[in-house]
C-alpha atoms as a PDB file:
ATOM      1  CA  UNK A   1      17.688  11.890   4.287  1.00  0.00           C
ATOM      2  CA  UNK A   2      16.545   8.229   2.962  1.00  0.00           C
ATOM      3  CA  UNK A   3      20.423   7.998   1.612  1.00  0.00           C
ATOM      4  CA  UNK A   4      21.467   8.665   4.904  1.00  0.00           C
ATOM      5  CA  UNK A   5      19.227   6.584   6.352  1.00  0.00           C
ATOM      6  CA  UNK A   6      20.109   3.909   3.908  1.00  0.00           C
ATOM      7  CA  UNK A   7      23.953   4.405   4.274  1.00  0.00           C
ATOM      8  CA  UNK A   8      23.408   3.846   7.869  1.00  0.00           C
ATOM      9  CA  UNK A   9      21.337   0.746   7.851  1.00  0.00           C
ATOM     10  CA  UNK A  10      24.414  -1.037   5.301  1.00  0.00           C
ATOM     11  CA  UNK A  11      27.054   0.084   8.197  1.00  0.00           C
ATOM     12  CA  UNK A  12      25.411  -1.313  10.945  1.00  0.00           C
ATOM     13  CA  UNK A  13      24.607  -4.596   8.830  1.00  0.00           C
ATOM     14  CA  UNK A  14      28.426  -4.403   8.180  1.00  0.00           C
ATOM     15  CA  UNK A  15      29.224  -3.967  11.446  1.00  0.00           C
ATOM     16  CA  UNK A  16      26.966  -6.701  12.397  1.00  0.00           C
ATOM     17  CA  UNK A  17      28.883  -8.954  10.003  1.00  0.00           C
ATOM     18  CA  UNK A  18      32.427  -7.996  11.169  1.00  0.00           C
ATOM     19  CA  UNK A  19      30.911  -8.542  14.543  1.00  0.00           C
ATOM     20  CA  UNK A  20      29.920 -12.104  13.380  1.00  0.00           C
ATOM     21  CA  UNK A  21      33.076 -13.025  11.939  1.00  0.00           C
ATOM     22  CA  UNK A  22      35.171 -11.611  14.402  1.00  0.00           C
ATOM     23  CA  UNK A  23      32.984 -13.821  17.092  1.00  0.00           C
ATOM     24  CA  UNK A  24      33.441 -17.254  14.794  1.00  0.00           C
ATOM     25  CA  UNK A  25      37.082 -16.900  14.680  1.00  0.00           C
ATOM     26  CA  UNK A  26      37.641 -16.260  18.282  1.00  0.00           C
ATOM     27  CA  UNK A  27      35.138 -19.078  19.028  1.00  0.00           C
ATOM     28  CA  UNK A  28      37.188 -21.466  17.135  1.00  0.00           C
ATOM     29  CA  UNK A  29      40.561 -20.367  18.437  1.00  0.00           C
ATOM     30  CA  UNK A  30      38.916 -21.193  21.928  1.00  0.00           C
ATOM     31  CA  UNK A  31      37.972 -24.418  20.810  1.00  0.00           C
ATOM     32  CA  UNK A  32      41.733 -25.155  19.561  1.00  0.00           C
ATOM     33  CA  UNK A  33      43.287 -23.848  22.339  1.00  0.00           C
ATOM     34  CA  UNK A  34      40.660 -26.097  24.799  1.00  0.00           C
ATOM     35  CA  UNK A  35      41.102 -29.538  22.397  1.00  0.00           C
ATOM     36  CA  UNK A  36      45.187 -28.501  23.476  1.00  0.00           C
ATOM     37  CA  UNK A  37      44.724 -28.201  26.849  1.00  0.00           C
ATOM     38  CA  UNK A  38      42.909 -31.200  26.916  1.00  0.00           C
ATOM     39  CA  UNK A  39      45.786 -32.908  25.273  1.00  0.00           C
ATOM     40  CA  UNK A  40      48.300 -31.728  27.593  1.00  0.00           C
ATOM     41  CA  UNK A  41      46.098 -32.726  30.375  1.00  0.00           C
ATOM     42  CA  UNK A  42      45.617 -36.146  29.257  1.00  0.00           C
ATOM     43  CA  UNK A  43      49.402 -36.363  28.540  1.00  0.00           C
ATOM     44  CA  UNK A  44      50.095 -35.239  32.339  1.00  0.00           C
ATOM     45  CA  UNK A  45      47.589 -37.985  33.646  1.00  0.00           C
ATOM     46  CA  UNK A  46      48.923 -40.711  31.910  1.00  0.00           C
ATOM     47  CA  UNK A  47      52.590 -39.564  33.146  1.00  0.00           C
ATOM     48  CA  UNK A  48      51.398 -39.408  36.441  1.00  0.00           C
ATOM     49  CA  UNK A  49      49.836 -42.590  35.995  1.00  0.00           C
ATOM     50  CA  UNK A  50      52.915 -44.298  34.864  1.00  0.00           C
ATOM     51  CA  UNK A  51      54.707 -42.568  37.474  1.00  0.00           C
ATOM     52  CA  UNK A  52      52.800 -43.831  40.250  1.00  0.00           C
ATOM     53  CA  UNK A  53      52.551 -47.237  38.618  1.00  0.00           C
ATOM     54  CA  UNK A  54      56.127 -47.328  39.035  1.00  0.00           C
ATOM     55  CA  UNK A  55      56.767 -46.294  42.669  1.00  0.00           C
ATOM     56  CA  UNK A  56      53.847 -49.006  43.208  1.00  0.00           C
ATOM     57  CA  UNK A  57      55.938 -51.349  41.808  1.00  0.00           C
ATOM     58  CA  UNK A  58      59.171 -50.111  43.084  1.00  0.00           C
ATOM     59  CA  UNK A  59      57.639 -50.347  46.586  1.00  0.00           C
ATOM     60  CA  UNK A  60      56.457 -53.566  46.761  1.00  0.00           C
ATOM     61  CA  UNK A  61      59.816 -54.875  45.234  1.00  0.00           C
ATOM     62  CA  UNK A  62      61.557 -53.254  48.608  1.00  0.00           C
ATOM     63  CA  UNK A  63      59.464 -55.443  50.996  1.00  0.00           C
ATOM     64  CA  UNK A  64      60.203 -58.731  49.492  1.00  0.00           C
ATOM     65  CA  UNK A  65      63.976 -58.456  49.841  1.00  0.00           C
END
């Protein structure tokens, strides 16, 4: 009975550690996939940025003529 016991108490601290793992990786691959997002994001702002910059620029060129 104490092996079984014993037996059970190592899978459950195994499982525990899979568990653990498991949860580390997939918070990291969160944290990549967020830092990308944000990348993209910030990419997208500063075309839209540019982009409006330009029609700005363009429009106040078209009043002048």
């Amino acid at each position: 009975m104490a092996q079984s016991m014993e037996t059970g108490m190592t899978a459950t601290s195994t499982n525990r550690s899979l568990y653990s793992v498991a949860n580390e990786d997939d918070q990291k691959k969160s944290k990549a996939r967020i830092e990308l997002l944000e990348k993209k994001i910030r990419a997208k702002d500063q075309l839209f940025e540019d982009a409006l910059s330009s029609t700005v620029a363009g429009a106040c060129g078209c009043g002048s003529g």
